[in-house]
Protein backbone atom coordinates (compact mmCIF):
# COMPACT_ATOMS: atom_id res chain seq x y z
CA UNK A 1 0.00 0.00 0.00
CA UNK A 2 2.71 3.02 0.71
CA UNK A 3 4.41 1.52 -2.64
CA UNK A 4 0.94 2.29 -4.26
CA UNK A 5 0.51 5.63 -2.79
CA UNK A 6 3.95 6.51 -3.56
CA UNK A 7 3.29 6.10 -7.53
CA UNK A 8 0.17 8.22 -7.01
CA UNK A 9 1.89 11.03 -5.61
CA UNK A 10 5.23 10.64 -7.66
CA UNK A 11 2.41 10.53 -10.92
CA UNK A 12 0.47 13.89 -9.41
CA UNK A 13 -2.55 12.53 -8.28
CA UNK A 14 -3.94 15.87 -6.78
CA UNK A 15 -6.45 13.91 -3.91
CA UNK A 16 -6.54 10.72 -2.53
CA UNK A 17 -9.00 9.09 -0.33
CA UNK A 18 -7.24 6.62 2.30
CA UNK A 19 -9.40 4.66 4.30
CA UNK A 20 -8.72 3.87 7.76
CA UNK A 21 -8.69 3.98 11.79
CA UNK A 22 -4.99 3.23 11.91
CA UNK A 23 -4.36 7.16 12.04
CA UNK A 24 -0.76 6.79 13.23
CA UNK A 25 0.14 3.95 11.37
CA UNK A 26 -0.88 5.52 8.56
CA UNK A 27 1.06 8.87 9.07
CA UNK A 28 3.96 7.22 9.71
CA UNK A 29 3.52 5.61 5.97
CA UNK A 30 3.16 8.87 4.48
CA UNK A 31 5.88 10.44 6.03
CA UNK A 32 8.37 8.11 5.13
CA UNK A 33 6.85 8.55 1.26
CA UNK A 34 7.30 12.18 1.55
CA UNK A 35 10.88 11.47 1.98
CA UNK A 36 11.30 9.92 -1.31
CA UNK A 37 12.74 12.57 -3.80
CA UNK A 38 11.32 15.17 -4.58
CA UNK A 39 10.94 15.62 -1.24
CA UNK A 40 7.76 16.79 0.48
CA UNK A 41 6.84 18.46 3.94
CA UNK A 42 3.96 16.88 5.46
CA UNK A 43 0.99 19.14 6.95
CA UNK A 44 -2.09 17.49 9.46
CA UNK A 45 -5.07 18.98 9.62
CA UNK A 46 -7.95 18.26 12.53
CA UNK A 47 -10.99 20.20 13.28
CA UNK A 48 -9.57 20.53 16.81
CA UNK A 49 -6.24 22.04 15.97
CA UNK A 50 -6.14 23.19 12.28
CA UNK A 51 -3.59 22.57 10.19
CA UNK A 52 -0.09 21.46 12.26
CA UNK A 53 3.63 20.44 10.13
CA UNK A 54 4.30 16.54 10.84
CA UNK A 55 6.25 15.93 13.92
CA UNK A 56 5.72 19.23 15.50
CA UNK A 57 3.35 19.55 18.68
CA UNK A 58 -0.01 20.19 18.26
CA UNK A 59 0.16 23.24 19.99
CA UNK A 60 1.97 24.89 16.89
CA UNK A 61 -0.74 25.64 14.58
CA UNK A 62 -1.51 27.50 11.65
CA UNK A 63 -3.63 30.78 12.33
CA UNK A 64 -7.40 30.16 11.03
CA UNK A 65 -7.28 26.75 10.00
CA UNK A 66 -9.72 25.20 12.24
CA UNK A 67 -12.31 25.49 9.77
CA UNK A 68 -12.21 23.38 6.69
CA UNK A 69 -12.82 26.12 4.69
CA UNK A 70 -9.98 28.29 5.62
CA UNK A 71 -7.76 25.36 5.76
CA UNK A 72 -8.20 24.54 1.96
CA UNK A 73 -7.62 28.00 1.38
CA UNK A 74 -3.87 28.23 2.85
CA UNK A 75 -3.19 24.94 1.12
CA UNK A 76 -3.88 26.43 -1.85
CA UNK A 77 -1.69 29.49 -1.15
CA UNK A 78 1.33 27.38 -0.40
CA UNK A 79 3.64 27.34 -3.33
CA UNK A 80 6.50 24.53 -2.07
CA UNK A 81 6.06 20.63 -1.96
CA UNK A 82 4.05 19.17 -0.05
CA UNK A 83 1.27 16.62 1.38
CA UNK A 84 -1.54 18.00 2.86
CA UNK A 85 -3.33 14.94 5.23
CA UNK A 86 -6.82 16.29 6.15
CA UNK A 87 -8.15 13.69 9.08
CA UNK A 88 -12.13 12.91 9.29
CA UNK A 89 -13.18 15.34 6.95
CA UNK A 90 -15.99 13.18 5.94
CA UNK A 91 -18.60 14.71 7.95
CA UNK A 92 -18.09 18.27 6.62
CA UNK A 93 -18.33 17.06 3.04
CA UNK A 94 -21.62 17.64 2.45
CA UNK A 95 -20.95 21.58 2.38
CA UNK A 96 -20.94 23.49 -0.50
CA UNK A 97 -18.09 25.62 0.10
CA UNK A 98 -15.80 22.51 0.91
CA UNK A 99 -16.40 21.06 -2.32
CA UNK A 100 -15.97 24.18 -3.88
CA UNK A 101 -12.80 24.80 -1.96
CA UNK A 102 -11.32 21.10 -2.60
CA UNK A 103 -12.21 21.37 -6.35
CA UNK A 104 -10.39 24.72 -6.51
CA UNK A 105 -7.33 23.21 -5.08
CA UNK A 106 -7.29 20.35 -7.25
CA UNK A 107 -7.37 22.64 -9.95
CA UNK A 108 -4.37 24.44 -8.64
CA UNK A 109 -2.34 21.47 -7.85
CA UNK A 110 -2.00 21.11 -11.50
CA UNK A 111 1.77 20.51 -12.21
CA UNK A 112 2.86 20.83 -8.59
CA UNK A 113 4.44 18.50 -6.12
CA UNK A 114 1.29 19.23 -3.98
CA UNK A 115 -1.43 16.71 -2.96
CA UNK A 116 -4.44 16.62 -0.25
CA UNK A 117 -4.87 12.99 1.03
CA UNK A 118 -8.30 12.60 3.39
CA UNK A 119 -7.99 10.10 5.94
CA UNK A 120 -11.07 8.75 7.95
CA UNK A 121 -12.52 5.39 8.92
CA UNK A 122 -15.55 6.02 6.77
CA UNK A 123 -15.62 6.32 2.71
CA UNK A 124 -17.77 9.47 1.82
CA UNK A 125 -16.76 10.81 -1.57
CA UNK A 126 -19.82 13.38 -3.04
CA UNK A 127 -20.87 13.17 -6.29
CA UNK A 128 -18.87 16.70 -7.43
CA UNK A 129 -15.68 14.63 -6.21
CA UNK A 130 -16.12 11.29 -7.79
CA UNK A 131 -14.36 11.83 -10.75
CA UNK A 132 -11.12 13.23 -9.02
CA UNK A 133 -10.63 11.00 -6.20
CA UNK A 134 -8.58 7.93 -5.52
CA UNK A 135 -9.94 5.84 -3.14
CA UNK A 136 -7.65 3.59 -0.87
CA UNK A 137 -8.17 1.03 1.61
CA UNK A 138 -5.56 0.96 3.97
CA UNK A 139 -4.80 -2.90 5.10
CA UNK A 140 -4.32 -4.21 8.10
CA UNK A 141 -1.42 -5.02 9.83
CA UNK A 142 0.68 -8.28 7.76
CA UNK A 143 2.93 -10.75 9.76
CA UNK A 144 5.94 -8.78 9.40
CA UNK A 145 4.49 -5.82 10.62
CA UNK A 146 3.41 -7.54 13.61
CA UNK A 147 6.78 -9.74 13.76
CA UNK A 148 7.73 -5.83 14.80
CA UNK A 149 5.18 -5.40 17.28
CA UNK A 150 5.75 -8.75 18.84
CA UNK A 151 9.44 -8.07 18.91
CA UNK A 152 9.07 -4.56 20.43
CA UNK A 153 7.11 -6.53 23.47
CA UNK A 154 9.47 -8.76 23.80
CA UNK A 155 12.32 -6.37 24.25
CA UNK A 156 10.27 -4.22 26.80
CA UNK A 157 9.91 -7.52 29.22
CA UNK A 158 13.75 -8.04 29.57
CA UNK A 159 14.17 -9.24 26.05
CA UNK A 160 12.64 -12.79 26.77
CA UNK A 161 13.26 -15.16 23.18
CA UNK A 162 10.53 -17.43 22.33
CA UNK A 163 10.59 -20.11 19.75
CA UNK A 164 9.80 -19.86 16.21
CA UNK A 165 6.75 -21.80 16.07
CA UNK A 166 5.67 -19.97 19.38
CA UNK A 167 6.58 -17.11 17.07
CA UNK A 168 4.57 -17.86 14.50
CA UNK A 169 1.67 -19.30 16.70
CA UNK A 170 1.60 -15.89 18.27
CA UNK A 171 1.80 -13.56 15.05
CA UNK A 172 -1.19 -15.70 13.38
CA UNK A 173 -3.54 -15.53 16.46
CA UNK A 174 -3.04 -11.41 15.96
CA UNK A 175 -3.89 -10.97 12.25
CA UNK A 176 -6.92 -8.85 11.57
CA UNK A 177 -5.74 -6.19 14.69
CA UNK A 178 -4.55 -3.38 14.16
CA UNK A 179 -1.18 -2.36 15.51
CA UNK A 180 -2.31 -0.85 18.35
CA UNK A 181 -4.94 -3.65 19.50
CA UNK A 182 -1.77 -6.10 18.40
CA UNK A 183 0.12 -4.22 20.75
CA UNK A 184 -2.42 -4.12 23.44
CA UNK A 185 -3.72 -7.72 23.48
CA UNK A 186 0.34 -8.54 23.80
CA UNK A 187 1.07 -6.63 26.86
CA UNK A 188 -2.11 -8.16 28.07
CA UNK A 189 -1.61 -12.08 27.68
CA UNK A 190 1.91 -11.12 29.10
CA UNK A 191 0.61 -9.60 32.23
CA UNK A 192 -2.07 -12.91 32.43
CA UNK A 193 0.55 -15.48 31.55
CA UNK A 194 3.56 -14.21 32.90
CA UNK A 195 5.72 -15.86 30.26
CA UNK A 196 5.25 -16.61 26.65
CA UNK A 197 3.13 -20.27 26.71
CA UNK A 198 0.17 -22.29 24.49
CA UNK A 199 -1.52 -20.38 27.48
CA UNK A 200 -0.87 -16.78 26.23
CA UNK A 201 -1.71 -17.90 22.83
CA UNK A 202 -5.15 -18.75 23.61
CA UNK A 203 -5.47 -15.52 25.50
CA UNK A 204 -4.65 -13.53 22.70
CA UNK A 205 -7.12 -15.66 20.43
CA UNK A 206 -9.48 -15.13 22.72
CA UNK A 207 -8.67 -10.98 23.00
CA UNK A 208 -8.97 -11.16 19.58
CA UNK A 209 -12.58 -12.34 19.10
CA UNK A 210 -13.54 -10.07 21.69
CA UNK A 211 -12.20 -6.93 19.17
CA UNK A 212 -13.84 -8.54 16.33
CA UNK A 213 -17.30 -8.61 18.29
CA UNK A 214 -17.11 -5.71 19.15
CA UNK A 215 -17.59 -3.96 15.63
CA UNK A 216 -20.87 -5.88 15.86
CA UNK A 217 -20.76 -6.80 12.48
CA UNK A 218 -18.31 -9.65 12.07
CA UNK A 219 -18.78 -12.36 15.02
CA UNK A 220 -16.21 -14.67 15.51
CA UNK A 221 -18.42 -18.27 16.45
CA UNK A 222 -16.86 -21.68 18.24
CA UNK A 223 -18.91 -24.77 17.66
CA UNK A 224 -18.12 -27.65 19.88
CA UNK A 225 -20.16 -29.97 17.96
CA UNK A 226 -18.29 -31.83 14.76
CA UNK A 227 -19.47 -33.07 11.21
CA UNK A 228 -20.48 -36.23 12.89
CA UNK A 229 -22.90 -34.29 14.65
CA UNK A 230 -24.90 -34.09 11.63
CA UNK A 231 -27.20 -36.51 10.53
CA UNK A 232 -27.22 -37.73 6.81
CA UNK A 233 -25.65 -35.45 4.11
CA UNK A 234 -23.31 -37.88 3.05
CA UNK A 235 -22.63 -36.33 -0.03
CA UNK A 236 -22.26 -32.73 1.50
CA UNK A 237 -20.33 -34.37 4.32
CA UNK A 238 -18.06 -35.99 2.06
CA UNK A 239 -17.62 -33.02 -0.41
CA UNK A 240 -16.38 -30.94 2.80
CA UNK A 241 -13.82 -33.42 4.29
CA UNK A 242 -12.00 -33.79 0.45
CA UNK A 243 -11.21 -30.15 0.86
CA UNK A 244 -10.38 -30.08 4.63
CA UNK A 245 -7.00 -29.63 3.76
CA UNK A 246 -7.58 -27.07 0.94
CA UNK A 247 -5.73 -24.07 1.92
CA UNK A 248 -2.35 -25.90 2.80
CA UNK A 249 0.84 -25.12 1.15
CA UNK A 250 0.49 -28.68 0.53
CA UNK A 251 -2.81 -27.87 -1.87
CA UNK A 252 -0.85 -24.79 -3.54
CA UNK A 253 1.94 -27.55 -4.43
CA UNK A 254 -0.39 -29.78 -6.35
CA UNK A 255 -1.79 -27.16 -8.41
CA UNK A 256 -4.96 -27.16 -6.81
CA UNK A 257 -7.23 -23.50 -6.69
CA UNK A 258 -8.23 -22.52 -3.31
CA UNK A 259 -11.95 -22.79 -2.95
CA UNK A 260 -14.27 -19.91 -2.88
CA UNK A 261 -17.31 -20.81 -1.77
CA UNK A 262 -20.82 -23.34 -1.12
CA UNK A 263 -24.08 -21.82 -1.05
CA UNK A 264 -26.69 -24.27 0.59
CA UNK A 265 -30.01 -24.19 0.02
CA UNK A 266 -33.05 -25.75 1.68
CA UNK A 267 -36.30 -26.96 3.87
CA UNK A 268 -35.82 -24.74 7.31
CA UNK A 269 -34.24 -27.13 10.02
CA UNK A 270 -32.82 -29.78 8.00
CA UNK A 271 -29.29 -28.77 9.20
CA UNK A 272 -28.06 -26.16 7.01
CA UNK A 273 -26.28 -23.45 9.56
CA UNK A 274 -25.28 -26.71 11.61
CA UNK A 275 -22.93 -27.90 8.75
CA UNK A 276 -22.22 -24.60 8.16
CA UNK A 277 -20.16 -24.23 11.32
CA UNK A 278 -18.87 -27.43 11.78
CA UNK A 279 -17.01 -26.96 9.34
CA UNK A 280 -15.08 -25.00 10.71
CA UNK A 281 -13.58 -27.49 13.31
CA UNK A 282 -13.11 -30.21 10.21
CA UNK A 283 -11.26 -27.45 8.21
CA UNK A 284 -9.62 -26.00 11.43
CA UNK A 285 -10.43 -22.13 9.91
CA UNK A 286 -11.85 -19.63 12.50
CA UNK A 287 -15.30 -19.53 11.70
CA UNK A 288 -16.65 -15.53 11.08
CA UNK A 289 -20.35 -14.75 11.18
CA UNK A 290 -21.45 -11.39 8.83
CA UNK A 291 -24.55 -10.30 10.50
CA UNK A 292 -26.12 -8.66 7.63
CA UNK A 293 -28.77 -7.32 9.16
CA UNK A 294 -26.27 -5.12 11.20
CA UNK A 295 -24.55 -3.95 7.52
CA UNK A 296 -27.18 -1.95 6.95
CA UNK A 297 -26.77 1.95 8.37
CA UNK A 298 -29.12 4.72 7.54
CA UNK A 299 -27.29 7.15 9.84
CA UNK A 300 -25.20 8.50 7.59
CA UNK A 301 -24.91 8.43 3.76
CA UNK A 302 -22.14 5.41 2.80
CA UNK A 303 -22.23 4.07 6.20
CA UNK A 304 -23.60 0.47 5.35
CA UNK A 305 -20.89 0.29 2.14
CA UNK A 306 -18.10 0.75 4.56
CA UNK A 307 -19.66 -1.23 6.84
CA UNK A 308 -19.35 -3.84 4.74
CA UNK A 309 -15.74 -3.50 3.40
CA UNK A 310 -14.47 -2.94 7.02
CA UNK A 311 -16.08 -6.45 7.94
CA UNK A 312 -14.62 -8.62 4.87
CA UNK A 313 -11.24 -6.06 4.67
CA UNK A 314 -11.24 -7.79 8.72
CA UNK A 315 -12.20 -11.27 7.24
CA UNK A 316 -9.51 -11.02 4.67
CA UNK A 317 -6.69 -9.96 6.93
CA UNK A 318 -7.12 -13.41 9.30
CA UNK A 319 -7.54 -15.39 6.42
CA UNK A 320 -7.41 -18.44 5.90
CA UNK A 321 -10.86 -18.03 7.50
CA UNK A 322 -14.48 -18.84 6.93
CA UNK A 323 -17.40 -16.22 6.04
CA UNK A 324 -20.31 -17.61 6.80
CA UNK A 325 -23.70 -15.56 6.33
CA UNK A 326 -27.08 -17.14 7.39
CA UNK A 327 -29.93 -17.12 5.84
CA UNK A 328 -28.96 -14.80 3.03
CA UNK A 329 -31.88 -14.80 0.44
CA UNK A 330 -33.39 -12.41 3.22
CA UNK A 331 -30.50 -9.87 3.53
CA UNK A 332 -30.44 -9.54 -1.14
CA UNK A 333 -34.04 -10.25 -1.31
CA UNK A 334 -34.73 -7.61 -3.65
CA UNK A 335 -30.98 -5.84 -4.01
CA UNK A 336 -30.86 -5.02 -7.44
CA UNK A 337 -34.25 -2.91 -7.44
CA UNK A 338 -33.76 -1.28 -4.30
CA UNK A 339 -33.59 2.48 -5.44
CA UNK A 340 -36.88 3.53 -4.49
CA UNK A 341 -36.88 1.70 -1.24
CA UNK A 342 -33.78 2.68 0.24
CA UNK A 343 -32.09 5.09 -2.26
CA UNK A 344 -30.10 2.43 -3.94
CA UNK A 345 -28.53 1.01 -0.51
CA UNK A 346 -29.13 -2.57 -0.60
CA UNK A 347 -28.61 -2.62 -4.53
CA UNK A 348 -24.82 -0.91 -4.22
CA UNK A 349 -24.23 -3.38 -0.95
CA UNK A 350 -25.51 -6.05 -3.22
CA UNK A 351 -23.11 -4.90 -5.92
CA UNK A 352 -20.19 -4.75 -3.86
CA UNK A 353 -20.33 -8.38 -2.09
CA UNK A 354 -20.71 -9.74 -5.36
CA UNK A 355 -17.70 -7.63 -6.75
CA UNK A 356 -15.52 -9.02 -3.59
CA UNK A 357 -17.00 -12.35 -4.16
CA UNK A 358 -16.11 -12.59 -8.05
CA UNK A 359 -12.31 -10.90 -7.53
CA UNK A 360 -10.92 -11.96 -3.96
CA UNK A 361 -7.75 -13.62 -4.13
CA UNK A 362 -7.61 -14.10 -0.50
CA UNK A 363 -8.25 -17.32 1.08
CA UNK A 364 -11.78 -16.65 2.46
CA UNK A 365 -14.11 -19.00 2.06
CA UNK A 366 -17.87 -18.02 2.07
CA UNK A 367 -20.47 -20.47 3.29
CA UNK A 368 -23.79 -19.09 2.91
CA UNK A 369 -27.58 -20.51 3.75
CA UNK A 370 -30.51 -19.83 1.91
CA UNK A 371 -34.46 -21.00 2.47
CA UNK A 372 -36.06 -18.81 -0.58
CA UNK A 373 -34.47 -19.42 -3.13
CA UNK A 374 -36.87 -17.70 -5.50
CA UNK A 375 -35.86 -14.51 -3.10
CA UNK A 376 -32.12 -14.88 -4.38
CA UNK A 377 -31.56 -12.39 -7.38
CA UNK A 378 -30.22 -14.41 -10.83
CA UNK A 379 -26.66 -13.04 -10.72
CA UNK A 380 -25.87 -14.37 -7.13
CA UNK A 381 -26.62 -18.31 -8.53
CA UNK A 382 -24.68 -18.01 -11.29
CA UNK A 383 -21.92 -20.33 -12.36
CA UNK A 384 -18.49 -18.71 -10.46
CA UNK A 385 -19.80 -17.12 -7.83
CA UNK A 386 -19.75 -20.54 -5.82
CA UNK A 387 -17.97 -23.95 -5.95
CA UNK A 388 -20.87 -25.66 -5.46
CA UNK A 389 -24.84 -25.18 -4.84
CA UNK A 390 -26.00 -27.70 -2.82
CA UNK A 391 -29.84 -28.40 -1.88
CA UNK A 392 -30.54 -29.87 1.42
CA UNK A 393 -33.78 -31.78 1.11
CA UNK A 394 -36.06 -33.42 3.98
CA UNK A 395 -34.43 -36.16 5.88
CA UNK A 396 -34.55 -39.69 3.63
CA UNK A 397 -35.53 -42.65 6.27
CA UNK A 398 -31.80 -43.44 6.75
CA UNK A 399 -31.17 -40.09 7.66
CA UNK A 400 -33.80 -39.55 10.48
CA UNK A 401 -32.48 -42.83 11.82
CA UNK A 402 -28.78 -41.06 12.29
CA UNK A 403 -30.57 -37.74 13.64
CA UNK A 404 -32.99 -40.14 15.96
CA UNK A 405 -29.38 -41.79 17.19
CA UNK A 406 -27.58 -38.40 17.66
CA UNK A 407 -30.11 -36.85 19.70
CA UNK A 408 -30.70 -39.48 21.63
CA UNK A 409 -27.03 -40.61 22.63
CA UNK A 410 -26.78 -36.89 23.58
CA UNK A 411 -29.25 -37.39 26.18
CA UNK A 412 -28.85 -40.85 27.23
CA UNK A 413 -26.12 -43.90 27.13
CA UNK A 414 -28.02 -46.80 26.17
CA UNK A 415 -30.73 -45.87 23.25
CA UNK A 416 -30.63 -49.89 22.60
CA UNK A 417 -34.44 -49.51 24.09
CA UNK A 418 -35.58 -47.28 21.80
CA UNK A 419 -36.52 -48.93 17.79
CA UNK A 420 -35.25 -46.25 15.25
CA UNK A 421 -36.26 -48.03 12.60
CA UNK A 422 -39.96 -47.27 13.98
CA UNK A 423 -39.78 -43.85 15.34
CA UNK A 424 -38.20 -43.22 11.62
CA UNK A 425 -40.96 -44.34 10.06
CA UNK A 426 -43.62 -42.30 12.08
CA UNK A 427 -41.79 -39.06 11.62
CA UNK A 428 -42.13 -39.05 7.57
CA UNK A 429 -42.05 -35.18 6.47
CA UNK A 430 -40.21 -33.98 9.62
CA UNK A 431 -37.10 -31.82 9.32
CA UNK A 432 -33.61 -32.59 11.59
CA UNK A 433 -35.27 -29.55 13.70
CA UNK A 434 -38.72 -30.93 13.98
CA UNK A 435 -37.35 -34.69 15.16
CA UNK A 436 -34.78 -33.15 17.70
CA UNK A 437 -38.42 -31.02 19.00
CA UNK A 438 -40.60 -33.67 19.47
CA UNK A 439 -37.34 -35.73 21.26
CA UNK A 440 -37.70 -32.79 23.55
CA UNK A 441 -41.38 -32.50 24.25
CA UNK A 442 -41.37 -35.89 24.95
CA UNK A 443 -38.54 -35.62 27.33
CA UNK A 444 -40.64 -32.42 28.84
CA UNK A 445 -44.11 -34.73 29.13
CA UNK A 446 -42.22 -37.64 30.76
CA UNK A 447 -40.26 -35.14 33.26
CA UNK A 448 -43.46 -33.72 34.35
CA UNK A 449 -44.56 -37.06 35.61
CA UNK A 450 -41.44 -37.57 37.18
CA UNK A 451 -40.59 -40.92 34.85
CA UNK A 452 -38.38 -41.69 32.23
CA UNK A 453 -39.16 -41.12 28.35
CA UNK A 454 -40.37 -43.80 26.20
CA UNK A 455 -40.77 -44.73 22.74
CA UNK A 456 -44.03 -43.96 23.31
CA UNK A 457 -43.83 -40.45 24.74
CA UNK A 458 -42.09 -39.35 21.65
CA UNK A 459 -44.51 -41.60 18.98
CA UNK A 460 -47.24 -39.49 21.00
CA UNK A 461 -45.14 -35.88 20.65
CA UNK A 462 -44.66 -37.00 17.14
CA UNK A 463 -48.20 -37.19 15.83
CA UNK A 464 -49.11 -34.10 17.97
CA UNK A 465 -46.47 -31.93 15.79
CA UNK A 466 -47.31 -30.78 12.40
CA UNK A 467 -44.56 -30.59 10.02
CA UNK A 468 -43.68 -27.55 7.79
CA UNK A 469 -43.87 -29.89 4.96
CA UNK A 470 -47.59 -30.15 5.25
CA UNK A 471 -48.16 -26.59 6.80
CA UNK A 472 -46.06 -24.72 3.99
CA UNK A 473 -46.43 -27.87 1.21
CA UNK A 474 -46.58 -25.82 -1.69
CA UNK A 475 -43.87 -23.41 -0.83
CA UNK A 476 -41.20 -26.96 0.06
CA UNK A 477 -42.44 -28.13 -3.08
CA UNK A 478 -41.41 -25.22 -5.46
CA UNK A 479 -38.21 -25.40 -3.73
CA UNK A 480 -37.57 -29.08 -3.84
CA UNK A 481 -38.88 -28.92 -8.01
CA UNK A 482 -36.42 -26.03 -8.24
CA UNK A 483 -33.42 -27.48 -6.93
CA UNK A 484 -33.89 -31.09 -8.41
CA UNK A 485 -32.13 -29.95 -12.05
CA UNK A 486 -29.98 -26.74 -10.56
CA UNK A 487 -28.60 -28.08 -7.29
CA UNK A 488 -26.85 -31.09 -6.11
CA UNK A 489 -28.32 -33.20 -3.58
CA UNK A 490 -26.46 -33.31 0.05
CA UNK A 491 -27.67 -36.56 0.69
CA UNK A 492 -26.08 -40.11 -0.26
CA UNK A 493 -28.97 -41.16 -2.59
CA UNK A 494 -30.14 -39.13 -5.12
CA UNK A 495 -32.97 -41.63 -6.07
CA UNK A 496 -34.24 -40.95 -2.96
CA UNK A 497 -34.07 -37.97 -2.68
CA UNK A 498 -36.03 -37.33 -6.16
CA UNK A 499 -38.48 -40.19 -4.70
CA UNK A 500 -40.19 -38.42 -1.71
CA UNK A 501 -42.84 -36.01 -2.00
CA UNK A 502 -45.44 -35.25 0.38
């Protein structure tokens, strides 16, 4: 990144618009560009003290340049070298006279060694600007900039050496922090540890999802179940564990692409969010949730876009990692004719994802869930976007056998009492979600009369339950018609799976 905003300045690009909350970092980055002949001083302005020369104290300011306005102006008197850095201009761009003023000093930047770079943590470029601007994203912290941090920390506790792969153990747990969380969740799991263990590894991991949270956005999920906690899927299952080692070096040896994504779609409760984040634990990825919903910012004009390239630019900088979004025929319903609804919000958030989606070269693999498929707009399905599309259907008879077993061995050690084969049989139409809620009312019936469940109590919850494949037939038909010549099945037999209907 400061070799690409080098070339822009060195090439007399007159504004550039770098994205980011790394402030300091990011200073530091220009400064050492503006010592690169021709030589530039560097200027920071703030709405608190105006216009201040790099490395002097903030005390030493410029006379009337607290306002935006006036600032622009004395940039554009200045006649030597230099880069102006205006921080968090964003909210005063809406003002006529700062456009005006910014245009004006574009315009007089023409053949000079002078150039305005906005910094701020959110992208708002106005329509008057678009044509003039660069925009940048800033990136995160890589390992060898927090190999630095790491070995800063290190010195500061009596120079204490640690091994490489405690090294490298420690340096991966940090990625996606900034410099100064790196820094911070460091001194911490020193102070907790008291020496440099697995232990303090764990505690930055766990530090880190605690940053990550806290953007509300991205949420960084542990599932203690595993793959064999699923019931059926075979072919899904199978599919997954042939790629577990996908993103190795190993993988990149053989010639082998790194996958991009599954998209599953499906009945409600047959198991699609559970596979979803057990795969995480067979892949051995940290497993990222992007609360969509949460995207989605009407405060402030561009909000939601840069919420959304904050949380993948975060997913991106952990990588290898998986994205996984639930349920997302709700959160594009509708996103490419969403002008009069929302100004055009969900359509350019729509835009963007897909953008990412088609272009990433890091190792970020998106699972995603769906339920409406119908709800799904035409260029999210098409061939590219994802490895594979596959269609979770309603449990076969083999399959709510396995689910029966799982559910029940949770719950109790011997299930040799209780005849699968039967309790299979009675629950025809019933999702993985339906069969472990009837388990459970039965459990609730037989607890309430202070005896244990029987085969019976949950033959009795069974029939009392009415399955969404009868209540919402028509809609699980569509579906299952829909996916049968544009999906592949999850489960082992595809002649069963085009048998059922109901």
């Amino acid at each position: 990144m400061q070799e690409e905003i080098g070339i822009l300045l060195q090439a007399q690009y007159p504004l550039i618009y770098l994205v980011t909350s790394e402030e300091e970092r990011a200073e530091q980055a220009i400064a050492t560009i503006a010592q690169v002949k021709p030589q530039r001083r560097v200027f920071i302005w703030t709405v608190t003290h105006g216009i201040v020369e790099y490395g002097q104290p903030r005390t030493t300011t410029q006379h009337n340049t607290v306002s935006p306005e006036a600032a622009i102006e004395w940039v554009v008197r200045q006649r030597d070298p230099a880069i102006f850095v205006f921080k968090d201009l964003h909210p005063f761009m809406d003002s006529p006279a700062v456009n005006r003023w910014l245009r004006d000093a574009i315009a007089s930047f023409k053949g000079s060694q002078k150039a305005i770079i906005l910094m701020s943590p959110v992208q708002q470029v106005p329509i008057e600007l678009e044509k003039e601007v660069i925009v940048l994203d800033f990136p995160l912290p890589d390992i060898a900039e927090l190999n630095q941090v790491l070995s800063q920390q290190l010195e500061q506790t009596r120079g204490r050496r640690v091994t490489t792969e405690m090294r490298e153990k420690l340096l991966k747990a940090a990625l996606g922090l900034t410099k100064d969380e790196a820094e911070k969740v460091y001194r911490k799991a020193q102070v907790t540890a008291g020496r440099l263990t697995e232990a303090e590894v764990e505690i930055v991991l766990s530090e880190k999802k605690q940053l990550i949270r806290r953007n509300g956005i991205l949420e960084y999920i542990e599932e203690d179940e595993t793959i064999d906690s699923v019931g059926g899927l075979e072919e899904l299952k199978h599919w997954l564990k042939q790629r577990s080692n996908a993103f190795t070096e190993r993988a990149r040896e053989y010639g082998l692409p790194q996958p991009k994504g599954m998209l599953i779609l499906g009945v409600p409760g047959c198991g699609k969010s559970l596979i979803a984040k057990t795969t995480s634990r067979l892949w051995g990825l940290p497993l990222l949730r992007l609360d969509m919903g949460r995207v989605y910012d009407g405060s402030m004009v561009g909000r939601s876009e840069a919420n959304l390239r904050n949380a993948l630019k975060t997913a991106e900088s952990i990588s290898p990692a998986i994205l996984f979004i639930d349920e997302i025929d709700k959160a594009f319903a509708g996103g490419a004719g969403s002008a009069d609804s929302d100004g055009g919000t969900s359509s350019r958030i729509f835009g963007s994802f897909l953008t990412w989606m088609q272009e990433k070269v890091s190792p970020v693999f998106v699972m995603a869930t769906a339920n409406r498929v119908d709800r799904l707009p035409g260029e999210f399905l098409r061939k590219g976007r994802f490895d594979e599309i596959f269609f979770v259907d309603l449990p076969t008879p083999e399959e709510r056998q396995d689910i029966f077993r799982i559910h029940l061995a949770k719950r109790r050690r011997d299930i040799a009492r209780f005849d699968l084969d039967q309790l299979a049989n009675v629950c025809e139409g019933f999702s993985g979600a339906e069969i472990e809620q009837a388990l459970v009312a039965a459990m609730y019936e037989a607890f309430a009369q202070e005896r244990e469940f029987t085969q019976l109590d949950i033959i009795a919850s069974i029939k009392a339950t009415l399955p969404l494949s009868k209540t919402m037939n028509e809609q699980v038909t569509a579906l299952r018609d829909w996916a049968r010549q544009r999906a592949r099945p999850a489960a082992a037999s595809v002649a069963e799976y085009q048998r059922m209907e109901f």
